[in-house]
Protein backbone atom coordinates (compact mmCIF):
# COMPACT_ATOMS: atom_id res chain seq x y z
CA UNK A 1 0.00 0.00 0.00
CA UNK A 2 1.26 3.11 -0.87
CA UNK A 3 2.57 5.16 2.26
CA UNK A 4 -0.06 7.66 3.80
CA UNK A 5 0.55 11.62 3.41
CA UNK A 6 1.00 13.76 6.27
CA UNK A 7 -2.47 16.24 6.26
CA UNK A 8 -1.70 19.45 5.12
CA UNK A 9 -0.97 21.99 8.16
CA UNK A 10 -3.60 24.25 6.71
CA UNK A 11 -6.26 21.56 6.03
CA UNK A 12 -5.51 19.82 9.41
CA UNK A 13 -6.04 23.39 11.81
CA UNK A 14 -8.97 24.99 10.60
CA UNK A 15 -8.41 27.69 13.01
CA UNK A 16 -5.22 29.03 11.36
CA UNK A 17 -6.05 31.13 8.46
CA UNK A 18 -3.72 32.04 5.30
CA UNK A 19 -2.87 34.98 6.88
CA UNK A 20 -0.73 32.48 9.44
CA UNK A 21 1.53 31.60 7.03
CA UNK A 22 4.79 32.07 6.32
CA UNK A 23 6.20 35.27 5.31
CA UNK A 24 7.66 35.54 1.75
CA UNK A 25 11.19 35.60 3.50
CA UNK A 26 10.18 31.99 5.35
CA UNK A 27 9.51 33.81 8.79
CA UNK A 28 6.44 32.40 10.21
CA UNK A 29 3.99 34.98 11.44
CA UNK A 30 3.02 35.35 14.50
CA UNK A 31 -0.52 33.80 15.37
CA UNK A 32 -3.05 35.97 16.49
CA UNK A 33 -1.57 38.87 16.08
CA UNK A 34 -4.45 41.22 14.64
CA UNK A 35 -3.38 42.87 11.50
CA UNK A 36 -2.96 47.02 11.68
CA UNK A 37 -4.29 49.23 8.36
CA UNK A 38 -1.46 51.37 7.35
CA UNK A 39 -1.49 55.04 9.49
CA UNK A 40 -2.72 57.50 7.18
CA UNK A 41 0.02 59.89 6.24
CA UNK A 42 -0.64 63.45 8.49
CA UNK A 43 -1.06 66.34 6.19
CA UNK A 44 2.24 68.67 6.65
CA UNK A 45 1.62 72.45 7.72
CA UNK A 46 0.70 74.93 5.14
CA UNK A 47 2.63 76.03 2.49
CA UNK A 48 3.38 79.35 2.10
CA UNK A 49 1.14 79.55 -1.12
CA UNK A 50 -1.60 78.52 1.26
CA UNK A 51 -0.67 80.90 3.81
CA UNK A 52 -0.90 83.55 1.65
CA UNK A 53 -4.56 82.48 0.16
CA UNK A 54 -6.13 82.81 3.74
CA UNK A 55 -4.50 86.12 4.53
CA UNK A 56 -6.06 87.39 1.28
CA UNK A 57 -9.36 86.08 1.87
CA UNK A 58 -8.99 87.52 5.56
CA UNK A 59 -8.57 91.05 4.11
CA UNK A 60 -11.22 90.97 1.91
CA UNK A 61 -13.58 89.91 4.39
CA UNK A 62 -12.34 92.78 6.31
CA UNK A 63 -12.94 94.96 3.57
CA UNK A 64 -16.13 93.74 3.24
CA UNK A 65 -17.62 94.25 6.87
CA UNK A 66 -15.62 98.24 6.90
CA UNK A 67 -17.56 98.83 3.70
CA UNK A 68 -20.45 98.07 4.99
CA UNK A 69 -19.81 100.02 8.39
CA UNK A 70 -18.79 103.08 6.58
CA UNK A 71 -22.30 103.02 4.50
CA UNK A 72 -24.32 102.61 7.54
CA UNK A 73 -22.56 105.58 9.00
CA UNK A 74 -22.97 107.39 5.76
CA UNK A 75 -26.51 106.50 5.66
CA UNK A 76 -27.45 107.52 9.26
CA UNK A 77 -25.36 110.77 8.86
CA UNK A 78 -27.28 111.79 5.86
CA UNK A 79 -30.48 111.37 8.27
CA UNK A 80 -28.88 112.77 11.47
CA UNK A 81 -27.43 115.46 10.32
CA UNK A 82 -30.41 117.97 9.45
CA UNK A 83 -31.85 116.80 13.02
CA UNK A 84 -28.41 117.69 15.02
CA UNK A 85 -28.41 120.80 13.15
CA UNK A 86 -31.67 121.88 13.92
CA UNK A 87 -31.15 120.90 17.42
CA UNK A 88 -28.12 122.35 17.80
CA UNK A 89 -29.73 125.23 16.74
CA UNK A 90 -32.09 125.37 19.12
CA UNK A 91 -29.43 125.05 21.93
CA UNK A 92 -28.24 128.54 21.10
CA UNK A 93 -31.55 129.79 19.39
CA UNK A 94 -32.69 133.06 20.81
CA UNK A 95 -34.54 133.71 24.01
CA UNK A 96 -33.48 132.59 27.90
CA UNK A 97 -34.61 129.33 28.21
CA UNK A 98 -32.67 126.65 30.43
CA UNK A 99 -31.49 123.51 27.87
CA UNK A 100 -34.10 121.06 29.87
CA UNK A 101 -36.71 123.70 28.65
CA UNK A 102 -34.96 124.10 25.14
CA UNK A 103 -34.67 120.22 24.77
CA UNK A 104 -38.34 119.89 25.22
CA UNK A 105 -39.65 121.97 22.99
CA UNK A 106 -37.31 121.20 19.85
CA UNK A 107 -38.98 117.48 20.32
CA UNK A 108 -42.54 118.91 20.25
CA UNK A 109 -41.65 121.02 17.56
CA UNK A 110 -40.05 117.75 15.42
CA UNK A 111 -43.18 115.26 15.45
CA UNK A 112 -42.75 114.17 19.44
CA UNK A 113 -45.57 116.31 21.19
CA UNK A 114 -46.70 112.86 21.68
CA UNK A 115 -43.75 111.19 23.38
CA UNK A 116 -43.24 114.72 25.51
CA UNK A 117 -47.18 114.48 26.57
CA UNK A 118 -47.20 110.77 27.31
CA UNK A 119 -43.83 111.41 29.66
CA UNK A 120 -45.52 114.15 31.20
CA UNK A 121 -48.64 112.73 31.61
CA UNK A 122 -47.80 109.41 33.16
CA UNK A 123 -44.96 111.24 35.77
CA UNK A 124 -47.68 113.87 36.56
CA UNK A 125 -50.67 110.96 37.33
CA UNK A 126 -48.28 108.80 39.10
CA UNK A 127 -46.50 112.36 41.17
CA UNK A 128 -50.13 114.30 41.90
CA UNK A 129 -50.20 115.76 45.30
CA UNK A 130 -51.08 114.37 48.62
CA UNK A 131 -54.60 114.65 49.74
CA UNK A 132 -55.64 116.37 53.30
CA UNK A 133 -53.05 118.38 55.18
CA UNK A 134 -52.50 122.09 55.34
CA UNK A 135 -50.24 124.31 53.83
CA UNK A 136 -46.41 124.44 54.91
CA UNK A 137 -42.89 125.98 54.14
CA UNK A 138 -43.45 129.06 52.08
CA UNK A 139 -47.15 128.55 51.11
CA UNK A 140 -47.93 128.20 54.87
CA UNK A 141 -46.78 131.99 55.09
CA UNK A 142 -48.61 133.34 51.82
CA UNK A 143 -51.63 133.36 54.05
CA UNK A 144 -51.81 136.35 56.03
CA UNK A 145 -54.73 138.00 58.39
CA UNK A 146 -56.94 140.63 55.64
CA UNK A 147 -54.54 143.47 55.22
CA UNK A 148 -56.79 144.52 52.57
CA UNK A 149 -58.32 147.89 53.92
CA UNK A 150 -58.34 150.64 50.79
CA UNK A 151 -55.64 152.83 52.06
CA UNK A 152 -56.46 156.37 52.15
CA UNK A 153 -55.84 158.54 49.41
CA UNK A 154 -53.63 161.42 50.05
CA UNK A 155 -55.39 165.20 50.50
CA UNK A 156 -56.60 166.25 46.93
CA UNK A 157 -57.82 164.73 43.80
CA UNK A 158 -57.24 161.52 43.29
CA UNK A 159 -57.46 159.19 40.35
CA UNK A 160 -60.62 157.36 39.26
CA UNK A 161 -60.71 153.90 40.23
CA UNK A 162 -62.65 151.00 40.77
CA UNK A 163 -63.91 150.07 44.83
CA UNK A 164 -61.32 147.49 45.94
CA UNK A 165 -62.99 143.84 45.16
CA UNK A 166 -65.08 142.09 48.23
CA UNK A 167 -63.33 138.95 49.66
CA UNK A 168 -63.33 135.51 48.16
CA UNK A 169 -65.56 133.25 49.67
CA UNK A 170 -63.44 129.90 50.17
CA UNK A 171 -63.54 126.84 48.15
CA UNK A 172 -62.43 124.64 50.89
CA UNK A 173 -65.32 124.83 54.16
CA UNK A 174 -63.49 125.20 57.09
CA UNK A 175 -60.76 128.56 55.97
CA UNK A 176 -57.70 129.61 57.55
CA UNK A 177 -56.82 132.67 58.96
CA UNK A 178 -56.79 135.23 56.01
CA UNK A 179 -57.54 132.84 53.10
CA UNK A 180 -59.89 134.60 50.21
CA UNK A 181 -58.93 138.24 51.96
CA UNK A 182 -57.53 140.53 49.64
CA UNK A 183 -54.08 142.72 50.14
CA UNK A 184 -52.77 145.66 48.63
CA UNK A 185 -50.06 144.33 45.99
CA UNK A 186 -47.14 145.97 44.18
CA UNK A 187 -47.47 149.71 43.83
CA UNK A 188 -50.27 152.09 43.93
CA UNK A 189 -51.19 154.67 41.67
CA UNK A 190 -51.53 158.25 42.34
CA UNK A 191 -51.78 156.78 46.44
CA UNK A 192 -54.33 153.83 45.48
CA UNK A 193 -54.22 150.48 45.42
CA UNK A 194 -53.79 149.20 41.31
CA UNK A 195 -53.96 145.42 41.97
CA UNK A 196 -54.72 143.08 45.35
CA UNK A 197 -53.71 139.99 45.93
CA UNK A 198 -55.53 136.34 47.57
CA UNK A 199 -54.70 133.55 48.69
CA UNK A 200 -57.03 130.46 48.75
CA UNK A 201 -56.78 126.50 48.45
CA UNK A 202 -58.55 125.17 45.41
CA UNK A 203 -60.14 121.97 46.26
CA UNK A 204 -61.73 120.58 49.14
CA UNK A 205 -59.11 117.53 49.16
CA UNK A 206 -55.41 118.66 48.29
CA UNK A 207 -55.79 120.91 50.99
CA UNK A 208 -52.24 121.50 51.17
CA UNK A 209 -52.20 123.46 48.15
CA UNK A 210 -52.78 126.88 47.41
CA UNK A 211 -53.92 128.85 44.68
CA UNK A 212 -53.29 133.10 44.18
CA UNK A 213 -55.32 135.75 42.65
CA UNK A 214 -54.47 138.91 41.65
CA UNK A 215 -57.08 141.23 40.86
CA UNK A 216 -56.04 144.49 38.68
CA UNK A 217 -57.87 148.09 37.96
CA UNK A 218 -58.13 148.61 34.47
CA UNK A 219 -58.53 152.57 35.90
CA UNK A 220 -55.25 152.90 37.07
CA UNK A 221 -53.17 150.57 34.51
CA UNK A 222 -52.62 150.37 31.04
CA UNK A 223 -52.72 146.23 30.00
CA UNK A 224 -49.86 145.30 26.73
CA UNK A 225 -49.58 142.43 25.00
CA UNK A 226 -46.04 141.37 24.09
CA UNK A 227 -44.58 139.43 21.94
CA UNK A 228 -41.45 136.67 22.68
CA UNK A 229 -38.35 136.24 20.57
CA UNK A 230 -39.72 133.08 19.36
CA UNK A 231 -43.43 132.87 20.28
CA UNK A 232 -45.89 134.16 18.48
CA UNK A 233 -43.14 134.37 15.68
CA UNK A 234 -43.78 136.20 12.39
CA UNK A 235 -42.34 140.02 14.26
CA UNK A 236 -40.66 141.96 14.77
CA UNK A 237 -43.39 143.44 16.55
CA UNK A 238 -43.64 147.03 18.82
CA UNK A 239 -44.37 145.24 21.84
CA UNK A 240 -41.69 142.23 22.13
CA UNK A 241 -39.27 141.13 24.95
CA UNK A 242 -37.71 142.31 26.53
CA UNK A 243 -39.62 145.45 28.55
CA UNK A 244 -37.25 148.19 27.41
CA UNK A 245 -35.39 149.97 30.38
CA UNK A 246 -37.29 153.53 29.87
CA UNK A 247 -40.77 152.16 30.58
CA UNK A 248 -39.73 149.64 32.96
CA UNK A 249 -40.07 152.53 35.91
CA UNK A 250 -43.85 152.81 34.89
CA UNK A 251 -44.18 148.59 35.41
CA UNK A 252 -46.41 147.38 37.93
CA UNK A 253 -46.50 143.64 36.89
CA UNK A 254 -46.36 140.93 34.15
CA UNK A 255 -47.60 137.51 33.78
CA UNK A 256 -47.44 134.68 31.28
CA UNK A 257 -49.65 134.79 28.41
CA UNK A 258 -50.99 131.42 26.45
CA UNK A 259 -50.19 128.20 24.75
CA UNK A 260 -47.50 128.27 22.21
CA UNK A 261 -49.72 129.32 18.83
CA UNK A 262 -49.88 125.60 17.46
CA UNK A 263 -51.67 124.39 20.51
CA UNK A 264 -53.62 127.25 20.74
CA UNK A 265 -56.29 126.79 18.49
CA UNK A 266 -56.30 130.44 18.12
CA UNK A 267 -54.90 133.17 16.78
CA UNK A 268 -52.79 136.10 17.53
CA UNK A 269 -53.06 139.73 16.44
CA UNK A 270 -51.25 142.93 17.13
CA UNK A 271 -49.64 146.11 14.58
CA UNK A 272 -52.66 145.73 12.34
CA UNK A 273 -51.58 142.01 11.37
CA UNK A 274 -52.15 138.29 12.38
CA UNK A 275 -49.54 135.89 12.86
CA UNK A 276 -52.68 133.24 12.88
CA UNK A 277 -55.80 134.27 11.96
CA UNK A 278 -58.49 134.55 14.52
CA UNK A 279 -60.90 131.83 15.66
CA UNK A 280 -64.75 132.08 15.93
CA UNK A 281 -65.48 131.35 19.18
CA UNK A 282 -62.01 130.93 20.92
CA UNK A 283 -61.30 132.52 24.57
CA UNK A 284 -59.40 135.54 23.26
CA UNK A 285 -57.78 138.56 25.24
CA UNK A 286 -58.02 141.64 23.92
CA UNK A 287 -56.54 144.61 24.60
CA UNK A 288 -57.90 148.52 23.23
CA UNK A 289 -55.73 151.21 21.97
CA UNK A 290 -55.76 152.77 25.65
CA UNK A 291 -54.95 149.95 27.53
CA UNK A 292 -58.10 148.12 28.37
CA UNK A 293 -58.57 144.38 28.65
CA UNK A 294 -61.12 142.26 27.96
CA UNK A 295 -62.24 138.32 27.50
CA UNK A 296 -64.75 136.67 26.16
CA UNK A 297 -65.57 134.20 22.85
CA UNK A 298 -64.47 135.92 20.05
CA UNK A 299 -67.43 136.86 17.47
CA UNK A 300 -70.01 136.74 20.27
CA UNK A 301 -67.92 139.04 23.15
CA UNK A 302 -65.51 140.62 21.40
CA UNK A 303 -64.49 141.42 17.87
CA UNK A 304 -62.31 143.05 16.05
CA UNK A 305 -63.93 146.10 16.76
CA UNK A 306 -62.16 149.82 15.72
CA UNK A 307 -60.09 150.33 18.89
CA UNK A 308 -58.55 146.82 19.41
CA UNK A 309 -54.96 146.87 19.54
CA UNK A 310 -54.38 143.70 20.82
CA UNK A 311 -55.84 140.05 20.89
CA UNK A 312 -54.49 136.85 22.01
CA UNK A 313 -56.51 133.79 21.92
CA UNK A 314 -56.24 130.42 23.85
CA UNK A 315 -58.92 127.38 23.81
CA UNK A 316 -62.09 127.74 24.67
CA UNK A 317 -63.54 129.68 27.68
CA UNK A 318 -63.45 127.94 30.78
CA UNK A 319 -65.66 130.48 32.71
CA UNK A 320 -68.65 131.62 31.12
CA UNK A 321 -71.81 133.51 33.18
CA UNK A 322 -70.09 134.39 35.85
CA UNK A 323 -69.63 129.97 36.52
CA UNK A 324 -67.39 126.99 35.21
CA UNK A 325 -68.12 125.48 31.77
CA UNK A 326 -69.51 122.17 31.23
CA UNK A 327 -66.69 119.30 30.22
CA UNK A 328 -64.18 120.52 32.43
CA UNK A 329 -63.83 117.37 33.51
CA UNK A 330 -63.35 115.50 30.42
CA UNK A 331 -60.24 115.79 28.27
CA UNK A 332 -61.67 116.86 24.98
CA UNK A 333 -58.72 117.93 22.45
CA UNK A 334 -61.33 120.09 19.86
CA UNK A 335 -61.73 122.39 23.07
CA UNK A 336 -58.75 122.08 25.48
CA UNK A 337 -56.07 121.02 22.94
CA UNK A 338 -53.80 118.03 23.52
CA UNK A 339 -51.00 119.43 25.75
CA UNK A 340 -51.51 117.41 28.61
CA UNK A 341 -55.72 117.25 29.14
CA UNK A 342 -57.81 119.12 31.09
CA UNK A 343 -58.25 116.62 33.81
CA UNK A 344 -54.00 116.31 35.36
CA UNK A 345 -53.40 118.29 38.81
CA UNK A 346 -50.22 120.63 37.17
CA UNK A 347 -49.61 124.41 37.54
CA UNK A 348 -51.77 125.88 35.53
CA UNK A 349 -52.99 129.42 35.11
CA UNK A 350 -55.86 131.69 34.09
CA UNK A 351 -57.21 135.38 33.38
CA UNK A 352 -60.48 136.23 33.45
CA UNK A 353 -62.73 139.72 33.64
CA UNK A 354 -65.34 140.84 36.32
CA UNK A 355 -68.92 142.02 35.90
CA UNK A 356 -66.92 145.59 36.32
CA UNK A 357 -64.37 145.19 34.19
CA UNK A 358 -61.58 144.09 36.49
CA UNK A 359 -58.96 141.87 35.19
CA UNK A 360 -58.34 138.92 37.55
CA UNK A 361 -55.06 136.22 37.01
CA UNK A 362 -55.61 132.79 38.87
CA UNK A 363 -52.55 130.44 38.85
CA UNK A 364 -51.11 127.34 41.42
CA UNK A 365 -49.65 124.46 41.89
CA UNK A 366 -51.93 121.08 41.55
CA UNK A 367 -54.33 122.09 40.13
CA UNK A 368 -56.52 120.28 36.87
CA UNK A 369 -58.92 122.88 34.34
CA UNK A 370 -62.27 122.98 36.60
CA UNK A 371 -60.52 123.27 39.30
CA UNK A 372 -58.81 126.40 38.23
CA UNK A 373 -62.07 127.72 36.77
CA UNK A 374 -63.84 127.17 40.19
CA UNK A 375 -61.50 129.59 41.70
CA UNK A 376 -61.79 131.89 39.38
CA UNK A 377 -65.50 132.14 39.41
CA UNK A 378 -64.83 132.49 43.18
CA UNK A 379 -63.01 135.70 42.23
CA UNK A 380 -65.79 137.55 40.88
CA UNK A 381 -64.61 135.79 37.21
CA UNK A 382 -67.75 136.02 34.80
CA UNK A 383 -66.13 135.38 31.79
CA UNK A 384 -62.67 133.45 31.75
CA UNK A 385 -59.47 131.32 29.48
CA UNK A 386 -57.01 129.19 30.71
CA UNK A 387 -53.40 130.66 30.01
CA UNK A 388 -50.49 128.32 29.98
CA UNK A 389 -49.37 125.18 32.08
CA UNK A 390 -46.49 123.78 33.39
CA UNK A 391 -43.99 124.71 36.04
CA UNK A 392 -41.53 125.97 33.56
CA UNK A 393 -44.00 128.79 32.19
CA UNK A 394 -46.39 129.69 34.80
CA UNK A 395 -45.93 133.36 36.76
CA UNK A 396 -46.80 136.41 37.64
CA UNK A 397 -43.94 139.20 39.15
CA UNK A 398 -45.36 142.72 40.48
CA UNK A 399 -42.41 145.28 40.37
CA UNK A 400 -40.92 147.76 42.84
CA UNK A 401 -38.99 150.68 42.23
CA UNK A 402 -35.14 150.67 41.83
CA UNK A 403 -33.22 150.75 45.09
CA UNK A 404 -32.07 154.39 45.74
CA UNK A 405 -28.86 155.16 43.77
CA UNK A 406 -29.58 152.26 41.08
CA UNK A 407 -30.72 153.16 37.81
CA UNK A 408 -34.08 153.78 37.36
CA UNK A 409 -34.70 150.50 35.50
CA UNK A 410 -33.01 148.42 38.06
CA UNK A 411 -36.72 147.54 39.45
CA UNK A 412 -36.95 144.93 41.87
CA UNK A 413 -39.33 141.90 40.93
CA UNK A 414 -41.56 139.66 43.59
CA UNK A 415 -43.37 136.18 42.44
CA UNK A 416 -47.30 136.12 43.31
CA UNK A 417 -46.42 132.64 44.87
CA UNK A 418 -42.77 131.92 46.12
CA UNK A 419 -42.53 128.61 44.55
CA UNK A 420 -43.08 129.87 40.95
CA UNK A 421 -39.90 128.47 39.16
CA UNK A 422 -39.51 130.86 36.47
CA UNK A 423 -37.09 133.69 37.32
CA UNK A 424 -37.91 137.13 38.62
CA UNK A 425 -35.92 138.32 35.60
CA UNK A 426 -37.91 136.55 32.36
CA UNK A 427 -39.66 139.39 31.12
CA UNK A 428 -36.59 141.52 31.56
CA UNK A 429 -34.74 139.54 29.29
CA UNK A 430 -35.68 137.66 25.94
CA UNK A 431 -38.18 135.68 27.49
CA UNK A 432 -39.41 133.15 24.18
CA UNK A 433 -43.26 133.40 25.26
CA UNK A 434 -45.48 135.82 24.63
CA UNK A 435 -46.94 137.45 27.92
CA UNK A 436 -48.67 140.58 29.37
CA UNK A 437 -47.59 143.87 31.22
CA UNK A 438 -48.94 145.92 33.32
CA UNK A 439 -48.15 149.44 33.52
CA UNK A 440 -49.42 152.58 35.74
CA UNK A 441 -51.42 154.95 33.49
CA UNK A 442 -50.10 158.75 33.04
């Protein structure tokens, strides 16, 4: 029998695989040993061809985002630049108002009446003033026992005049010493009394408040309207700030007029001319060729009869018959304009004539449209306008004479109510708003 073959190796383990075998150079491989892939080769760092194709792309992305920066600041330059202008210029425009004051206005003059009566109105209903309590500080001392007694007039003729007005019976119940009695104010007039003074809280519940009055004699005074640097606009005009120095011995007292024109819903009229025509209907001041006042609805009251000099016009009436109009209490913009509302607590101010003809100014602290009407009627008021608002442009100054050895125009001015913020000097300077003077008669 033929001799039997050895198996072969790789038949005979069937766990050893080709991969086992030996090496090409006849080195057996080692069993098990799990085969490895070849590393893959690490890419080198970059050329300097490559370098250079990411600095280049980095600059022109650089480029990019710079161009695009310097068109967004060309764009928003083209748009700012008219507005910084224009409020630039009203930073050093003319007239003496602080840059808070200045500030305001230039955004109600550019579109943002809106924003600046939104602000105002939400700080003034969330700041009104306390309820109850009594008068302290400085207003605490503006009431004073009646000092009001007509003085007498000195031996001899003396100047027609009006019978000094009959105390104010008080808004508020229970009164305080003095409060609704009239005193002698400012200067008098060939040795009588021109203008008297009261003092009297407005409602029954901010009783911490208090409201003046100053009640003038058309006999004694002449009453001029005059013009600011910048309100009514369209001057120059006779009568514009500031008083000049030679009739400034001859003042007695000045007070704020109106809105500014826009929110006036009225006109304004003085040398013959209009700067806005005259309203139907509108509260309107006006003023004869001598130096009388009056108020009333233009068209109905007064017109633009052959002596008027003057008229200024503001709203609507407030005070009509002698008592407050209905919808004081309801902010209605046709009637009361927008600046505001008739309903916030907010210095506010009014001017109104008596059955007699006497002119009588109501202004305070706190207080909203009817409220201000109420005291007004109080005052003998039958026919009455609102004048303007605000801290910044509410006040009335009477005027002493200079000091002796001062010039003659160096007159000394005193607020109505000592917490007034404008100063004693506006209407001695370019004041912007329009207002009124009053001064002795020859």
């Amino acid at each position: 029998m033929p001799a039997s073959r050895s198996p072969d190796p790789l038949l005979a383990r069937p766990d050893r695989s080709p991969s086992d075998a030996a090496s090409p150079d006849g080195r057996a491989r080692t069993s098990g040993a799990p085969r490895t892939a070849a590393p893959t080769p690490r890419a080198g760092p970059p050329t300097r061809g490559s370098h250079e194709v990411l600095r280049v792309k980095a600059a022109r992305r650089r480029s990019r985002r710079h161009r695009r920066r310097r068109l967004v600041a060309l764009v928003l330059l083209v748009l700012l630049a008219p507005l910084a202008w224009s409020y630039g210029h009203a930073l050093v425009g003319p007239g003496n108002d602080a840059l808070s004051i200045r500030s305001t206005e230039w955004l109600k003059d550019h579109h943002f009446s809106w924003l600046v009566n939104d602000v105002e109105h939400w700080w003034y209903t969330h700041h009104q003033p306390k309820t109850g309590g009594a008068p302290t500080g400085a207003l605490g001392r503006v009431i004073q026992p009646d000092v009001s007694t007509q003085p007498a007039p000195p031996p001899g003729a003396t100047p027609a005049h009006r019978p000094a007005p009959q105390p104010i019976v008080p808004v508020v119940g229970d009164p305080l010493p003095g409060e609704g009695q009239w005193r002698t104010l400012g200067q008098p007039v060939g040795g009588v009394s021109a203008m008297y003074a009261a003092f009297l809280r407005p409602d029954a519940v901010h009783t911490s408040l208090v409201t003046a009055v100053a009640w003038i004699d058309p006999s004694l005074v002449k009453v001029a309207g005059y013009a600011g640097v910048v309100e009514p606009g369209g001057g120059p005009w006779t009568n514009q700030a500031p008083i000049a120095p030679a009739l400034r011995p001859r003042l007695l007292a000045a007070f704020n007029s109106g809105f500014k024109m826009h929110d006036a819903h009225g006109g304004y009229y003085a040398d013959g001319r209009t700067t806005r025509s005259l309203v139907d209907g509108a509260a309107t001041l006006i003023i004869s060729a001598d130096g009388t006042p009056d108020v009333g609805a233009w068209g109905r009251d007064v017109d633009m009869g052959p002596t008027v000099a003057f008229a200024r016009q503001n709203l609507s009436l407030i005070v009509d018959g002698g008592q407050p109009v209905p919808g004081l209490t309801t902010d209605n913009a046709a009637r009361w304009g927008t600046t505001l509302g008739n309903t916030v607590l907010v210095w506010r101010s009014g001017l109104g004539v008596t059955a007699n003809g006497a002119l009588v100014y109501a202004a305070g602290n706190g207080l909203s449209a009817a409220t201000l009407a109420d005291v007004l009627a109080h005052a003998g008021a039958v026919r009455a306008m609102e004048l303007d608002i605000n801290s910044a442009w509410v006040d009335f100054f009477s005027y002493s004479p200079a000091s002796p050895g001062k010039p003659s125009a160096a007159i000394t001015a005193t607020k109505l109510l000592p917490d007034m913020r404008p100063s004693t000097s506006n209407y001695l300077t370019a004041s912007s708003r329009d207002f009124i003077a009053i001064f002795r008669r020859s």
